[in-house]
Protein backbone atom coordinates (compact mmCIF):
# COMPACT_ATOMS: atom_id res chain seq x y z
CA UNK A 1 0.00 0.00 0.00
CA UNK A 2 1.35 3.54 -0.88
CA UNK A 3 2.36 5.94 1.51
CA UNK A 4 -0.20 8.98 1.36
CA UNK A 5 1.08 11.83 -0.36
CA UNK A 6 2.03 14.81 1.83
CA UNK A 7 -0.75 17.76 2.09
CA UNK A 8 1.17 21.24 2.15
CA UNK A 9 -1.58 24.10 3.04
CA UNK A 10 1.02 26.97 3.64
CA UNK A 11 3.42 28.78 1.26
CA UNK A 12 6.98 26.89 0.89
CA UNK A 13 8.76 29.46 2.31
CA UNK A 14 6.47 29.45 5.67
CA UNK A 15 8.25 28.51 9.00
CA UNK A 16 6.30 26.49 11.66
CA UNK A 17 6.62 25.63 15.36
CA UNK A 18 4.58 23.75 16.85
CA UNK A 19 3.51 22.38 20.41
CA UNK A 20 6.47 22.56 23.36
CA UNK A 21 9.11 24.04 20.81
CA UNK A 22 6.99 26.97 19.79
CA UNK A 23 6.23 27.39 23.59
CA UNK A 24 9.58 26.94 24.59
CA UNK A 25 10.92 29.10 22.00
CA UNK A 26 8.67 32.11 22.83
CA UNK A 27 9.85 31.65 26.51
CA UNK A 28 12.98 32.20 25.75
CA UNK A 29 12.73 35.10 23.48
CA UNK A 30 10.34 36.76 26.72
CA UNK A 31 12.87 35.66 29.10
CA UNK A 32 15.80 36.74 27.63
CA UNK A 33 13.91 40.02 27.35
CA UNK A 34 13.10 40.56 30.97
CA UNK A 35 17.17 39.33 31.48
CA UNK A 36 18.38 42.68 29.55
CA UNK A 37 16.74 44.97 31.52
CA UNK A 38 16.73 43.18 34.81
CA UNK A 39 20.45 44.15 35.70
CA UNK A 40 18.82 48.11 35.92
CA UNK A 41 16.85 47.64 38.60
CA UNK A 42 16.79 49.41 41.81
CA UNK A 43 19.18 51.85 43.41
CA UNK A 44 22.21 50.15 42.37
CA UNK A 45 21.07 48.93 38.68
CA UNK A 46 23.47 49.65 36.20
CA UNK A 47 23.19 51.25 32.54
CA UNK A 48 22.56 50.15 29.25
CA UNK A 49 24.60 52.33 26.33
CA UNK A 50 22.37 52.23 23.20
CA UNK A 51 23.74 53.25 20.06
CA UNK A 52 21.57 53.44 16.72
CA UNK A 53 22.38 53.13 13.54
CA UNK A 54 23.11 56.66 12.94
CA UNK A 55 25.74 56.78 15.95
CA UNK A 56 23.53 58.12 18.48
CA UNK A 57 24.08 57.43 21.92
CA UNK A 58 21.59 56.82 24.89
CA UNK A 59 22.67 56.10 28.04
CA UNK A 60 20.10 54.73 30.78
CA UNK A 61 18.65 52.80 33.35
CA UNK A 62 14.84 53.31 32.38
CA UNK A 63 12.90 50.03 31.12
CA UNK A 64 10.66 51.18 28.50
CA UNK A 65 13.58 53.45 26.86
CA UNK A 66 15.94 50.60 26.50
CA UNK A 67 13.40 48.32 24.87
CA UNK A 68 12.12 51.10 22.60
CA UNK A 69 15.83 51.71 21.64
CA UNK A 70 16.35 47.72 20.86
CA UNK A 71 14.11 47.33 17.84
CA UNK A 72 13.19 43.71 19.21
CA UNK A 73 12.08 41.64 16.29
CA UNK A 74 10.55 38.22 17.80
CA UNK A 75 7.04 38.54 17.93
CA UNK A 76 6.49 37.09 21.68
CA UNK A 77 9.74 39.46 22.82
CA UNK A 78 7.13 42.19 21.22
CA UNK A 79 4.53 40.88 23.79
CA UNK A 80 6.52 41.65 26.88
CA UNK A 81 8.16 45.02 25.73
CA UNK A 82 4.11 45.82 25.17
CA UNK A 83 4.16 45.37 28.71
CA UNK A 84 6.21 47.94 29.52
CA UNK A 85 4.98 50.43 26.93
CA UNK A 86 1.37 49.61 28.83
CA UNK A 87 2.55 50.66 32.21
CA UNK A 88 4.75 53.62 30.53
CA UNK A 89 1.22 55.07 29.29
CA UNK A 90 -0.96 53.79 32.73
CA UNK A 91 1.84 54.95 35.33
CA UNK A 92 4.82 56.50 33.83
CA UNK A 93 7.11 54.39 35.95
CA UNK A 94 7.87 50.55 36.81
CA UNK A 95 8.43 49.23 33.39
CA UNK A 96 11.49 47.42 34.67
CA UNK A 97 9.42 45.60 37.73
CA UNK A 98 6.88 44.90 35.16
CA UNK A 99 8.91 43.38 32.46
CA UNK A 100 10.62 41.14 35.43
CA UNK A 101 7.65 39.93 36.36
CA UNK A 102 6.65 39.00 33.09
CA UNK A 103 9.76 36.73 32.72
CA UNK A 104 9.61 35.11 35.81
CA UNK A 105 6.36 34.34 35.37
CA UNK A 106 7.25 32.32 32.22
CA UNK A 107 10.60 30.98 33.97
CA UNK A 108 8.52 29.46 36.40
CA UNK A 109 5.51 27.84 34.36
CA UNK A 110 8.58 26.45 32.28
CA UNK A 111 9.25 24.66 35.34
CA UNK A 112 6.16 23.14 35.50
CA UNK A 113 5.16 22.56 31.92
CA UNK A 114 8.22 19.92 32.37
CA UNK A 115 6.56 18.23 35.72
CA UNK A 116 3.04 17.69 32.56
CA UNK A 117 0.99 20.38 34.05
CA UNK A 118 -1.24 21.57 31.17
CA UNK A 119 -0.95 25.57 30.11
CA UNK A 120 -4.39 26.20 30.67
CA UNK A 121 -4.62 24.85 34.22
CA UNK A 122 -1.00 27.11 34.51
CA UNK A 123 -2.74 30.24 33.36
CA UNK A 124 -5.62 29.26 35.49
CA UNK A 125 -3.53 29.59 38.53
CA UNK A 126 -1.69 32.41 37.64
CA UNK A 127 -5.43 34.53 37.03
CA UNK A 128 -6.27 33.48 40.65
CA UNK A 129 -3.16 34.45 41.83
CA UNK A 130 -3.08 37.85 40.52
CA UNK A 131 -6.55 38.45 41.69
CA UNK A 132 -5.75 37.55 45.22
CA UNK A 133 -2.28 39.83 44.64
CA UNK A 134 -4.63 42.59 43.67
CA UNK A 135 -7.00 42.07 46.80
CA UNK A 136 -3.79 41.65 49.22
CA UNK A 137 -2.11 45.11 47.65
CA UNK A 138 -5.65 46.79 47.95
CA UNK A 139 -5.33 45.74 51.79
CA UNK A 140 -2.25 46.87 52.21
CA UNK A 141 -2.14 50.58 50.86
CA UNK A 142 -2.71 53.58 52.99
CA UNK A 143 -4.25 56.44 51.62
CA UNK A 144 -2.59 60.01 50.26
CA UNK A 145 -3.91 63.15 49.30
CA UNK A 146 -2.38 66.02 47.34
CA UNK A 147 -1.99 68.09 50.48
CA UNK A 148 0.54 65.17 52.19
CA UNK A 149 3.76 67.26 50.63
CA UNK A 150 5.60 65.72 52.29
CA UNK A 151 4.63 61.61 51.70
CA UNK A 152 4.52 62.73 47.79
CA UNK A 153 7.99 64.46 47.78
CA UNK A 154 8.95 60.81 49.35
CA UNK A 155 7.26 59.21 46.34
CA UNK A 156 9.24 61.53 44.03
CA UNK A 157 12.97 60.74 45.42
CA UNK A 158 12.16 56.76 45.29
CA UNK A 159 11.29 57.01 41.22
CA UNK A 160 14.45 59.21 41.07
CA UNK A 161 16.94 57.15 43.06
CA UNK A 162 19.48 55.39 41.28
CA UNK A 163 18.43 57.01 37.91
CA UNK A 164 21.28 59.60 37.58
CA UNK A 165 20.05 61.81 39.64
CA UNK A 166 21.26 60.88 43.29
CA UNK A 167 22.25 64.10 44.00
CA UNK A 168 19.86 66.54 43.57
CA UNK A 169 16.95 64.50 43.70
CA UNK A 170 15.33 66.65 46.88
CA UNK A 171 15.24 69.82 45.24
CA UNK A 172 13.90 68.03 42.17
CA UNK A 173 11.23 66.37 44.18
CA UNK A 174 9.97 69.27 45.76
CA UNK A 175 9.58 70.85 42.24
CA UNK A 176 7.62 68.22 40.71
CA UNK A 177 5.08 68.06 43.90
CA UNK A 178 4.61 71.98 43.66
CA UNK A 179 4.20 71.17 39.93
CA UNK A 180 1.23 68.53 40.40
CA UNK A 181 -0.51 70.11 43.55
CA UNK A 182 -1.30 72.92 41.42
CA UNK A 183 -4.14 70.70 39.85
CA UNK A 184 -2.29 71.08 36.57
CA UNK A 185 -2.64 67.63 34.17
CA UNK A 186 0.35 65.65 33.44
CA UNK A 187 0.79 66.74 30.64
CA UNK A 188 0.39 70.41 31.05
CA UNK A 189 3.63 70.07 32.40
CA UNK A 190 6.49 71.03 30.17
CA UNK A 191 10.36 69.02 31.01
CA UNK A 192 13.07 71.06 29.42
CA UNK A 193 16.26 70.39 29.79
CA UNK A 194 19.94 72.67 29.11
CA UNK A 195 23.24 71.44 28.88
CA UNK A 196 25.90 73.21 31.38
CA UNK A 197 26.00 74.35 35.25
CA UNK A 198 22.77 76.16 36.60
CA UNK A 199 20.01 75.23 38.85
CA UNK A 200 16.53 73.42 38.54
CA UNK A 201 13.73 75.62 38.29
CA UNK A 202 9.82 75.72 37.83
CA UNK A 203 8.98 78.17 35.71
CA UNK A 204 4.96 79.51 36.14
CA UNK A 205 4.47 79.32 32.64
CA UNK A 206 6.41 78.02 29.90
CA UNK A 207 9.67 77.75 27.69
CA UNK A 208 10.28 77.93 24.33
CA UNK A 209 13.52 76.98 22.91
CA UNK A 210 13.25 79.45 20.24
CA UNK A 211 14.52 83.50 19.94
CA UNK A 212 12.85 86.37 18.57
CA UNK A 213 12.59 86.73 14.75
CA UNK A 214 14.47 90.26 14.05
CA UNK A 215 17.13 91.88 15.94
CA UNK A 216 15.99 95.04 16.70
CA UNK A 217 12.87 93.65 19.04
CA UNK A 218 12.91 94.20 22.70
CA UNK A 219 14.62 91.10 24.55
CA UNK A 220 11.99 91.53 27.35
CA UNK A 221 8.64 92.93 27.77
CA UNK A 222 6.80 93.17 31.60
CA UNK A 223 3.25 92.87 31.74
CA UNK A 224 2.84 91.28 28.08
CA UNK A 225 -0.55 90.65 26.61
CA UNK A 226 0.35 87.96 24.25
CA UNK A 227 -1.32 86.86 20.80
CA UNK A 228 -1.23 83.32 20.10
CA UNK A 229 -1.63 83.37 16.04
CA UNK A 230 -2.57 80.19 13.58
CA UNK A 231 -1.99 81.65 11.01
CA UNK A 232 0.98 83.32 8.87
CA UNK A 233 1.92 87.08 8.99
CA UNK A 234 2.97 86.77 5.06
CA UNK A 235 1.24 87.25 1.53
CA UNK A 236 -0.60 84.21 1.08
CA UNK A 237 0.69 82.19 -2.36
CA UNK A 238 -2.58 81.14 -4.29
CA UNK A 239 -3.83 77.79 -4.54
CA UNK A 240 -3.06 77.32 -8.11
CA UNK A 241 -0.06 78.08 -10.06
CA UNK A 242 -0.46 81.68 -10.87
CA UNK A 243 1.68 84.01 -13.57
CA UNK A 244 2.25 87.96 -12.95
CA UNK A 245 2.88 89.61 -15.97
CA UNK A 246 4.83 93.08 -15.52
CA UNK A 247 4.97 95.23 -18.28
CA UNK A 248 6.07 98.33 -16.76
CA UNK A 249 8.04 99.33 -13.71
CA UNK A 250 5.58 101.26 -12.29
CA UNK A 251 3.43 98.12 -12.33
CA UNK A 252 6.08 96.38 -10.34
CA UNK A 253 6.58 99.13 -7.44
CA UNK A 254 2.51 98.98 -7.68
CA UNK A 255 2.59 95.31 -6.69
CA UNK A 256 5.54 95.23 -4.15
CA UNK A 257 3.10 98.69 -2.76
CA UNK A 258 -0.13 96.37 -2.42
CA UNK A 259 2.40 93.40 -0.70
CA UNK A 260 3.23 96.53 2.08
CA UNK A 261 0.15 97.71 2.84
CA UNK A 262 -1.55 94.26 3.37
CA UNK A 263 1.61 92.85 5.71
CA UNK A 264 1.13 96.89 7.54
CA UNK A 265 -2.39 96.12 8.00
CA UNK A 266 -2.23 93.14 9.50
CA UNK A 267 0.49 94.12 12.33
CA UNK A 268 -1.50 97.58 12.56
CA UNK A 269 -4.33 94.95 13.21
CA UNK A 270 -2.18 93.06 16.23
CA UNK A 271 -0.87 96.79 17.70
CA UNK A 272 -4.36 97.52 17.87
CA UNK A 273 -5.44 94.73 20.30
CA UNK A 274 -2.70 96.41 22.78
CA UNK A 275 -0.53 92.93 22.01
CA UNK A 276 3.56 93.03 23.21
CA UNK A 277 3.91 89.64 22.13
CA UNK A 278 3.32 87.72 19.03
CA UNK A 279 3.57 83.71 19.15
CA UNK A 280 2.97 82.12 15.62
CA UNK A 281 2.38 78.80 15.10
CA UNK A 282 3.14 79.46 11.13
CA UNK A 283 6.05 82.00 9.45
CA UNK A 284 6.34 85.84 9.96
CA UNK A 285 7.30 87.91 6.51
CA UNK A 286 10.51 89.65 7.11
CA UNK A 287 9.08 92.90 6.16
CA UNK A 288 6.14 91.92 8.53
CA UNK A 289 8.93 91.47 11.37
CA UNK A 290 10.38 94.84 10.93
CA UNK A 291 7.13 96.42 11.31
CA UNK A 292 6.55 94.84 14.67
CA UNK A 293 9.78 95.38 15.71
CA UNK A 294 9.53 99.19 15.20
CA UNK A 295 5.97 99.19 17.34
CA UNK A 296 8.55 97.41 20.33
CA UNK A 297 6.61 94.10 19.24
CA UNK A 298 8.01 90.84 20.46
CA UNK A 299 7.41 88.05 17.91
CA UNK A 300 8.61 84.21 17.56
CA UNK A 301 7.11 81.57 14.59
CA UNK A 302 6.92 78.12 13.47
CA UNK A 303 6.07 77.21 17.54
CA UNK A 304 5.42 73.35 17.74
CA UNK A 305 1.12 73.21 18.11
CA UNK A 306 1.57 70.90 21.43
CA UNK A 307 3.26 74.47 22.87
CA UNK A 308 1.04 76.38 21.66
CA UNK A 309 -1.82 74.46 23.19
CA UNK A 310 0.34 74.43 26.51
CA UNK A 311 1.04 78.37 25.88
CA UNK A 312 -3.01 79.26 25.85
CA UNK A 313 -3.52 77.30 29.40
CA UNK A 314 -0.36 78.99 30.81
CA UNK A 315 -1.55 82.37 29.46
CA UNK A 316 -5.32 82.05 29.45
CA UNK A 317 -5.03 83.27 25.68
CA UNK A 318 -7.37 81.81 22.91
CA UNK A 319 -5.38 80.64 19.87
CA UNK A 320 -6.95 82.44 16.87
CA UNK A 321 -6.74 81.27 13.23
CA UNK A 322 -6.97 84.40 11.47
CA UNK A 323 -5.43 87.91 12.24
CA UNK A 324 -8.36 90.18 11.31
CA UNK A 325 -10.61 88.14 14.48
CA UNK A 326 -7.73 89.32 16.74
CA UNK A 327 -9.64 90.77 19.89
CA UNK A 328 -8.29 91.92 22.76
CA UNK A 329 -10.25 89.27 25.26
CA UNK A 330 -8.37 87.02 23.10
CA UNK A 331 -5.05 88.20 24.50
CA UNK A 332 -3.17 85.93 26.95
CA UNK A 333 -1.57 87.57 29.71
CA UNK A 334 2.03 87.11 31.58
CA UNK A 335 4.20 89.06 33.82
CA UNK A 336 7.11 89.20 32.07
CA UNK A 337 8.15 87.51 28.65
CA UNK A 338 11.78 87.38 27.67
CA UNK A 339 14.77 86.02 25.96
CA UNK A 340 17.56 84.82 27.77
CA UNK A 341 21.01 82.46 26.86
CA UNK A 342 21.21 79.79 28.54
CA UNK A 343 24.76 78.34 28.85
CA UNK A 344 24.68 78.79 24.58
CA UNK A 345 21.57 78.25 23.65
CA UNK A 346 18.66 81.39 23.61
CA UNK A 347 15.51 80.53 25.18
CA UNK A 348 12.67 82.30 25.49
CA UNK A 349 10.50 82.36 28.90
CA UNK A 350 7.15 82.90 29.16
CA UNK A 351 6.75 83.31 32.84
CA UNK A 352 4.69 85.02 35.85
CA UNK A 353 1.37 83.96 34.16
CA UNK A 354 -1.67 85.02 36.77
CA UNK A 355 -3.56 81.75 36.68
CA UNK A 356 -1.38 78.45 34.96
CA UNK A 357 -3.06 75.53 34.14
CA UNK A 358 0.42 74.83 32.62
CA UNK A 359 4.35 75.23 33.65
CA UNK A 360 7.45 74.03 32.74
CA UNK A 361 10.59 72.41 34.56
CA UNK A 362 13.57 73.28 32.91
CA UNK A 363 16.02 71.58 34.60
CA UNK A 364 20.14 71.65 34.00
CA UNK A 365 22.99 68.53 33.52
CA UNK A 366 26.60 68.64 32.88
CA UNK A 367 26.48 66.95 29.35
CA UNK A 368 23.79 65.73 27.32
CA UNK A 369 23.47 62.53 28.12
CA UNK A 370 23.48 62.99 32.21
CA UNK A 371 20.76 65.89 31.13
CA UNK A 372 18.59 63.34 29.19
CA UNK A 373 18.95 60.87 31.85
CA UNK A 374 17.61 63.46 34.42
CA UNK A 375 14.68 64.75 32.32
CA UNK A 376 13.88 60.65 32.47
CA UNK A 377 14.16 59.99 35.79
CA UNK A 378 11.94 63.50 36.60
CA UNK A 379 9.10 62.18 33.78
CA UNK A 380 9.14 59.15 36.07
CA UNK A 381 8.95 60.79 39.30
CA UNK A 382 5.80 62.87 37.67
CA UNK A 383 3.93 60.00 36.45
CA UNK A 384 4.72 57.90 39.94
CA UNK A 385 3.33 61.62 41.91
CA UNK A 386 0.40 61.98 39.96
CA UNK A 387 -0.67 58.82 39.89
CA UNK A 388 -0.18 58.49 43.88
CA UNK A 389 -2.44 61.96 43.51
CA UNK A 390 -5.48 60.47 41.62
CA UNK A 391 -5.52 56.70 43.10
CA UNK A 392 -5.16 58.42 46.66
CA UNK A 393 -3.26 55.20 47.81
CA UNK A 394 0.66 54.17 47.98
CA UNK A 395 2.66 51.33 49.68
CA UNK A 396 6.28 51.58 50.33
CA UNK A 397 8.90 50.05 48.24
CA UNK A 398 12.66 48.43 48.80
CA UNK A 399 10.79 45.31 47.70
CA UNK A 400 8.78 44.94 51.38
CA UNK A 401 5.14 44.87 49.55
CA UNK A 402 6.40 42.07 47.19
CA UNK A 403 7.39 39.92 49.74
CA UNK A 404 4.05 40.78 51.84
CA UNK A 405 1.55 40.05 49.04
CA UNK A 406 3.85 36.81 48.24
CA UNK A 407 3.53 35.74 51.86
CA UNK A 408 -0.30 36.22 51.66
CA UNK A 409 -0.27 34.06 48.42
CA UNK A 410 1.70 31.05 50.36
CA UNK A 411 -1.58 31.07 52.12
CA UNK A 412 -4.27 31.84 49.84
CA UNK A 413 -2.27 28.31 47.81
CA UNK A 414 -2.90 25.97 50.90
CA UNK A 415 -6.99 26.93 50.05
CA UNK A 416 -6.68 25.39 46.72
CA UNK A 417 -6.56 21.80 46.04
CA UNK A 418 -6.13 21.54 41.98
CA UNK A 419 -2.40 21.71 40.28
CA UNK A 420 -3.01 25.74 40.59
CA UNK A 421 -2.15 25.45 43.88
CA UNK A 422 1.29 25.12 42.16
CA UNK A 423 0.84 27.77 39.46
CA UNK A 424 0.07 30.41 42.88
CA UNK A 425 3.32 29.19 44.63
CA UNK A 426 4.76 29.82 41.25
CA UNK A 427 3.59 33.19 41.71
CA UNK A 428 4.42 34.26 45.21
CA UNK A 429 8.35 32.53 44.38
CA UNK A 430 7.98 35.12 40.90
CA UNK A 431 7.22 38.45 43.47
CA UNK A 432 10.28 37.79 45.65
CA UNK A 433 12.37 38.14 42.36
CA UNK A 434 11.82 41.64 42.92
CA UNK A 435 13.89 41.63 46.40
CA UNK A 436 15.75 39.21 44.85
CA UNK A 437 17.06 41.25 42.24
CA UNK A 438 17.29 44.55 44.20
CA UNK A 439 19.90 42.65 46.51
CA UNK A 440 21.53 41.34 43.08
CA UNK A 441 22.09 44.54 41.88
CA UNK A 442 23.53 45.93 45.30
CA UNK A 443 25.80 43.25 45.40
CA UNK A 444 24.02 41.21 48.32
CA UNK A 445 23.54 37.53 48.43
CA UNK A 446 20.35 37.10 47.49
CA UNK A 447 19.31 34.09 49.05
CA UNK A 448 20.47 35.57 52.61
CA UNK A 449 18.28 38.64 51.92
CA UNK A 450 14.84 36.58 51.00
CA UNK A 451 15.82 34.52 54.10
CA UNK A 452 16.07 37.43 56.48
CA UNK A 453 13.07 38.96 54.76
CA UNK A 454 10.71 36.27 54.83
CA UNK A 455 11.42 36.07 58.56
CA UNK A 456 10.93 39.59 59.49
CA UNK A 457 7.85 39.62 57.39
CA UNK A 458 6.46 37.23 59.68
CA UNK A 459 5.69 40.04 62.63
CA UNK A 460 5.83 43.14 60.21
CA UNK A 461 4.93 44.29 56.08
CA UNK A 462 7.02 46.80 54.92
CA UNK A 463 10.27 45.36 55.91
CA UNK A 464 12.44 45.72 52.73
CA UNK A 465 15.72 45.69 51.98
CA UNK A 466 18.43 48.57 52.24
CA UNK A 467 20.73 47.85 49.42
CA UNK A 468 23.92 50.74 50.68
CA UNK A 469 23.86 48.82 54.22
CA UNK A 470 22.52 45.43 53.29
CA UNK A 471 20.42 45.45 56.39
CA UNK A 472 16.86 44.78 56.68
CA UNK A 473 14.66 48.54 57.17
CA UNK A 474 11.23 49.66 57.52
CA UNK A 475 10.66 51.34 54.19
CA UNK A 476 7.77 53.27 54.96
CA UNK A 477 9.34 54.67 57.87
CA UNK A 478 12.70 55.18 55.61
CA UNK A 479 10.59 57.21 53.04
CA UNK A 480 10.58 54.61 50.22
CA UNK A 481 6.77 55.05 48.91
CA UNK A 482 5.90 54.28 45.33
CA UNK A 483 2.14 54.29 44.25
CA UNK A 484 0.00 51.49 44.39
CA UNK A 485 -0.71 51.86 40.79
CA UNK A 486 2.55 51.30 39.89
CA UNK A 487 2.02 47.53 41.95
CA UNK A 488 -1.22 46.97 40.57
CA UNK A 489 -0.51 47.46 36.96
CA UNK A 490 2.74 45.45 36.49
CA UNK A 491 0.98 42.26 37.94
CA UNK A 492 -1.97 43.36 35.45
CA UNK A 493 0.35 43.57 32.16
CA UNK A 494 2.96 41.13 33.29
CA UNK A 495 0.03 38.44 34.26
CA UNK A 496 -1.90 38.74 30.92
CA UNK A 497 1.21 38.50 28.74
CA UNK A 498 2.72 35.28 30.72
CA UNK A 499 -1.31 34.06 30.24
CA UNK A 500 -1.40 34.90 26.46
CA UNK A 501 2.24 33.06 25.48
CA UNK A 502 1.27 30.26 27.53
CA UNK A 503 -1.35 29.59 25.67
CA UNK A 504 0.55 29.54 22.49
CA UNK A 505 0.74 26.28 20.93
CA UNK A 506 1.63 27.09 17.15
CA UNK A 507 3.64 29.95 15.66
CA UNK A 508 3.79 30.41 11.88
CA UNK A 509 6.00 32.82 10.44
CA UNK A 510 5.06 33.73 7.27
CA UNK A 511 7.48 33.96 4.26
CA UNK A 512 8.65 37.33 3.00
CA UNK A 513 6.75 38.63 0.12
């Protein structure tokens, strides 16, 4: 009898894994993802140097800007830096504790995939276990409002430590709580950074990295009443291609007559509102700019739309899309506008607004990479402040709430009498790889520090570890907060994604076109 003849339903070229190698493959690829950014975590973690392919350098310690900077190309590696791009958007911090998770999650159910536990009974266990992690963390965090200066500046220094920014990370924190408890959004607030010595600052209003257009305009005007233009101060070019024919000179000085008058009119329009200050989203005519110039107008162009948007709230201006609507209620005000250098670049500062619903940090570093790193670590001690603002609750850090909620699990496992009892001890062992990997990174044994912790966790939670003494502290009494969104989102991301490769029993790659 003849052998039946092979069936092919996919393209030649298409790849196929199938069963344990596709899940063991994808493991891998998440694991080995969580590995490269797990060495940055904590107070201690070290730096990653990036370098793209045009030469440009990044150096840092933040999660979600190393992955973004990696171009990862296998698809389940994808998965878990989605992870971290989720609790970039939710949170603005914890990518790295997220992406950890993730992996451990997947280390572990490796484990047991080899002891013939079936994926679905895994990911079973692993959705109760996060659910009872959530209920545990909601039991455990006390509550903060945006008056409690003092527990949010304490917030801000623990997203900041070990990010670059060691040093000056309590001035910094006290700026980005004044910042938030002015009921401003997130992102009404503008991070701008300069290269060179000079100090942090919050500026009531905001900063433009631009100068004024001519010369010969003032370099700083008090009391401003600013327009905030959409459209161009210049003879608009027709639609269609259009031919002037000249035929005598007279014609010509005519023409360039009409171009005058129309570009006069319309900053005889803007002088007439009692504007200082012109801010144009679009270009200025360079005749245009001498005429404001000679009224002692202030004028800069071609502003970004996200600034102008940010320069209306600061101001309390209206952004108007056409210069003969100009009104004077449409003015913004600010106390004084002006330009200044900055080590060598000109800036221009919008500041002393009466009523802003948006400002701006501008904040200083040596180079520009130590800069960049700082505006990071600040972004991340904004989204950590804000968030602790809105949810009203935090728990403190140094890896004491991991071990707490994995205690609790130990417990909630001896309930359960299925093979996800395994999949939750899974879980609690994944949550003390946070502790675990802080003492890594401080150069601590590891397996001493869980010890000591799981013991001293037995009278009190929010025993954590110190990584500069190696010695077991209170962290809430040490000042190391973070929000409990931060907590509840990681196990949130990092649970689904372990859940959806898990259940992965087939990857086809399909050929290139």
């Amino acid at each position: 009898m003849s052998e039946p003849q092979q069936i092919y339903i996919l393209p030649e070229d298409t790849k196929r894994e199938t069963g344990k190698d596709a899940q063991r493959n994808n493991i891998m690829a998440a694991k080995a993802v969580a590995q490269t950014v797990r060495t940055t975590l904590g107070p201690k973690g070290m730096d990653k140097m990036l370098v793209d392919s045009a030469g440009n350098v990044t150096v840092t310690n933040d999660g979600v800007t190393i992955l973004n900077e990696m171009h990862i190309e296998h698809p389940a590696a994808k998965m878990v830096v989605e992870v971290a791009k989720t609790q970039e958007t939710a949170v603005g911090d914890g990518t790295t504790t997220a992406v950890i998770i993730a992996g451990e999650l997947l280390t572990k159910a490796e484990l047991l995939l080899d002891q013939k536990i079936h994926p679905t009974v895994l990911a079973k266990g692993y959705r109760l276990a996060e659910a009872e992690a959530q209920r545990i963390l909601r039991s455990l965090a006390l509550p903060v409002s945006s008056q409690d200066t003092q527990l949010l500046q304490n917030i801000a220094m623990t997203a900041m430590t070990g990010k670059g920014t060691e040093v000056r990370k309590g001035p910094l924190a006290e700026l980005v709580v004044k910042a938030l408890q002015r009921n401003i959004e997130l992102d009404d607030i503008k991070v701008e950074y300069v290269v060179g010595e000079g100090t942090h600052q919050l500026i009531e209003g905001i900063v433009l990295d631009k100068e004024r257009v001519h010369p010969e305009m003032p370099t700083s005007v008090e009391h401003a009443s600013i327009v905030l233009l959409n459209s161009p101060l210049e003879i608009r070019n027709t639609e269609i291609d259009a031919k002037i024919q000249i035929t005598d000179p007279s014609q010509l000085n005519q023409y360039l007559e009409q171009e005058e008058k129309s570009l006069r009119e319309m900053v005889d329009k803007i002088a007439s509102t009692g504007a200082r200050v012109v801010c144009s989203q679009k270009g200025i005519d360079e005749l245009a700019q001498h005429f404001l110039s000679k009224m002692g107008i202030m004028a800069f162009r071609r502003i970004k739309k996200s600034d102008m948007e940010r320069l209306a709230r600061a101001t309390g201006g209206k952004i108007v899309n056409n210069w003969k609507e100009i009104t004077p209620s449409d003015l913004g005000k600010a106390g004084m506008v002006r330009q200044l250098k900055i080590v060598e670049e000109e800036m221009i500062f919008i500041e002393q607004c009466p009523n802003p619903k948006s400002v701006t940090l501008l904040l200083n570093g040596s180079t520009e990479h130590v800069a960049e790193e700082i505006k990071r670590a600040v972004t991340d001690a904004l989204g950590d402040v804000s968030s602790a603002i809105k949810d009203g609750k935090i728990v403190a850090g140094a890896g004491s709430v991991e071990m707490e909620v994995a205690k609790g699990l130990r417990v909630y496992a001896r309930t359960l009498s299925g093979r996800e009892q395994l999949a939750v001890e899974a879980y609690a062992e994944t949550l003390e790889m946070i502790p675990r990997t802080l003492a890594e990174n401080g150069g601590l044994d590891p397996i001493d520090v869980i010890t000591q912790l799981r013991s001293a966790h037995s009278e009190k939670s929010w025993i954590g570890i110190d990584v500069f003494t190696g010695k077991m502290i209170d962290a809430w009494s040490a000042g190391i907060l973070e929000p409990l969104k931060v907590k509840t989102q990681a196990l949130t991301s990092a649970t689904d994604v372990a859940e959806m490769i898990l259940r992965i029993d087939d990857v086809i790659l399909a050929g290139k076109e």
